[in-house]
Protein backbone atom coordinates (compact mmCIF):
# COMPACT_ATOMS: atom_id res chain seq x y z
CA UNK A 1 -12.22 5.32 -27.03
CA UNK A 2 -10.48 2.80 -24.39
CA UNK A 3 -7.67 1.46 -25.19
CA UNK A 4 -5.39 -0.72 -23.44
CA UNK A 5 -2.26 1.76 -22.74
CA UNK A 6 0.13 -0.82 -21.04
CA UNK A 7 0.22 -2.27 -24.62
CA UNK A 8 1.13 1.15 -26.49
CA UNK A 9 3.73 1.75 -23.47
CA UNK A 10 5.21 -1.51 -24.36
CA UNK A 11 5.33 -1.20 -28.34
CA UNK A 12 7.07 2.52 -27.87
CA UNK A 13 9.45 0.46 -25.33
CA UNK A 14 10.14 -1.86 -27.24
CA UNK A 15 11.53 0.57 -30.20
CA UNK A 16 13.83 2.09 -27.68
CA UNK A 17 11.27 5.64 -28.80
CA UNK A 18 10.90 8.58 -26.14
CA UNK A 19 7.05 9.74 -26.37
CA UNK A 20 7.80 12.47 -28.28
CA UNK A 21 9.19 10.67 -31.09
CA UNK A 22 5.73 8.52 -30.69
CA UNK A 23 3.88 12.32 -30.42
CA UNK A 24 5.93 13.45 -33.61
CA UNK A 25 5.47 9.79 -35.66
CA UNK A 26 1.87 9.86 -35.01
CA UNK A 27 1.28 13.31 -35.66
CA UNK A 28 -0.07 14.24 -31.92
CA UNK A 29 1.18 16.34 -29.14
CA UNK A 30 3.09 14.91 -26.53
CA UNK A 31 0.54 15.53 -23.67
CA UNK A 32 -1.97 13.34 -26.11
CA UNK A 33 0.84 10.24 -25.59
CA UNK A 34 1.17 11.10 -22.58
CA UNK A 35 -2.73 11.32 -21.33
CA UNK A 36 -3.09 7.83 -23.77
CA UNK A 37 -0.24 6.03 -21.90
CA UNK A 38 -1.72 6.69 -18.17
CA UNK A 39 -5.33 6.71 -18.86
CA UNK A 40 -6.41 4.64 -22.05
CA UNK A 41 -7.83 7.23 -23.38
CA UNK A 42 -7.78 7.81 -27.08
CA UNK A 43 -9.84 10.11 -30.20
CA UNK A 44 -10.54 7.58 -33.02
CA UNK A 45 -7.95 9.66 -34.78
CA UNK A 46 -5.14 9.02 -32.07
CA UNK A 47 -5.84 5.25 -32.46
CA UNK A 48 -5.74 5.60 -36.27
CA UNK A 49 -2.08 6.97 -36.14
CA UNK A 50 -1.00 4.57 -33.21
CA UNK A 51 -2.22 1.44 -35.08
CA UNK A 52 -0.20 2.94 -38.27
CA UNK A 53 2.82 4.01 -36.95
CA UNK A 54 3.25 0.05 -35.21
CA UNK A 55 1.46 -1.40 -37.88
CA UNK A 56 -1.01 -3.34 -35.42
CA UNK A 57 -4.82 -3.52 -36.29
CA UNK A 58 -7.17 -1.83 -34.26
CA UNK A 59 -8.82 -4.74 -32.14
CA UNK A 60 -5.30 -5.22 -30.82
CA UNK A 61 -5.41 -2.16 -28.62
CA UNK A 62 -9.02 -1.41 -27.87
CA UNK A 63 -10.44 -2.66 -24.98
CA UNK A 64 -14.22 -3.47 -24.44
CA UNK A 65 -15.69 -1.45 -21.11
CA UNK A 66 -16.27 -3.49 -18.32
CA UNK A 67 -20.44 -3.20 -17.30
CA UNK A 68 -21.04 -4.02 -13.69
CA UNK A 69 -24.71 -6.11 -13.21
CA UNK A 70 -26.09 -2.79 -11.58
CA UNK A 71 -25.16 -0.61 -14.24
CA UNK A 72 -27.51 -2.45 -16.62
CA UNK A 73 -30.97 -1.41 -17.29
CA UNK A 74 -34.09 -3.36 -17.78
CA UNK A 75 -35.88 -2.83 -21.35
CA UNK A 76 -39.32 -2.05 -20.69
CA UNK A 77 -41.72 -1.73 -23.37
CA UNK A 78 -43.54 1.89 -23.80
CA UNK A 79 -47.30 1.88 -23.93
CA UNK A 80 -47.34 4.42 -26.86
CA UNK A 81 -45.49 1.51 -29.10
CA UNK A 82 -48.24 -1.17 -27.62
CA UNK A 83 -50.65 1.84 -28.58
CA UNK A 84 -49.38 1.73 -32.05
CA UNK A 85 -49.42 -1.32 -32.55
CA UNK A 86 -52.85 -2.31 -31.78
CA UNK A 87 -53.81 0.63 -34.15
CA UNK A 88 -52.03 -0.61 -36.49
CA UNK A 89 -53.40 -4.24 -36.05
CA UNK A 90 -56.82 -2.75 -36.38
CA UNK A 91 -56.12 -0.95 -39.66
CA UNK A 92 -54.83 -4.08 -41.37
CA UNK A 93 -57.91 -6.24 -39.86
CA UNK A 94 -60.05 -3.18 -40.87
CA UNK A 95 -58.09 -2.68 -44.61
CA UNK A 96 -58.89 -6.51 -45.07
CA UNK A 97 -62.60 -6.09 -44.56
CA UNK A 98 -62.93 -2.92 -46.82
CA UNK A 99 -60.99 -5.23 -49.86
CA UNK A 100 -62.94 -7.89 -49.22
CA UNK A 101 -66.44 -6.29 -49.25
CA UNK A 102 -65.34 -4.00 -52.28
CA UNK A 103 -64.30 -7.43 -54.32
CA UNK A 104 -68.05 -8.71 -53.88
């Protein structure tokens, strides 16, 4: 998970804390503060413990990954799901008939 890491830097700065009293608070090693604190990089359960230990919410940390206009893909419809559903189509049109000429 991303996370923005000059913010955790700052909050552990800000309580005068060395990273391994943030490692031992959290319940991580020190090379996991360390690793979150250059990189942004984070296990769901590393945020968990960050956001508990400085009593922040989640959404205050986490970052949303930047998509560049060529990394996105164009949706293109399969022919096996037009396949299906013409079949389908057919079998209600065809379902429709068969209750109608069994009501006469």
């Amino acid at each position: 998970m991303e996370i923005n890491n000059q913010i955790i830097k700052q909050l552990r700065i800000d309580r005068n804390w060395t990273q391994q009293h943030l490692a031992d608070a959290c319940d991580i090693s020190l090379r996991t503060v360390q690793r979150i604190e250059k990189f942004g990089n984070a296990s769901t359960e590393s945020v968990m413990s960050l956001c508990a230990v400085f009593e922040i919410n989640k959404q205050d940390i986490c970052t949303v990954p930047k998509v560049k206009p060529q990394q996105l893909e164009t949706v293109t419809v399969k022919s096996y799901f037009l396949l299906m559903l013409v079949a389908l189509s057919i079998g209600v049109v065809l379902g429709a008939f068969i209750t109608y000429f069994l009501m006469l």
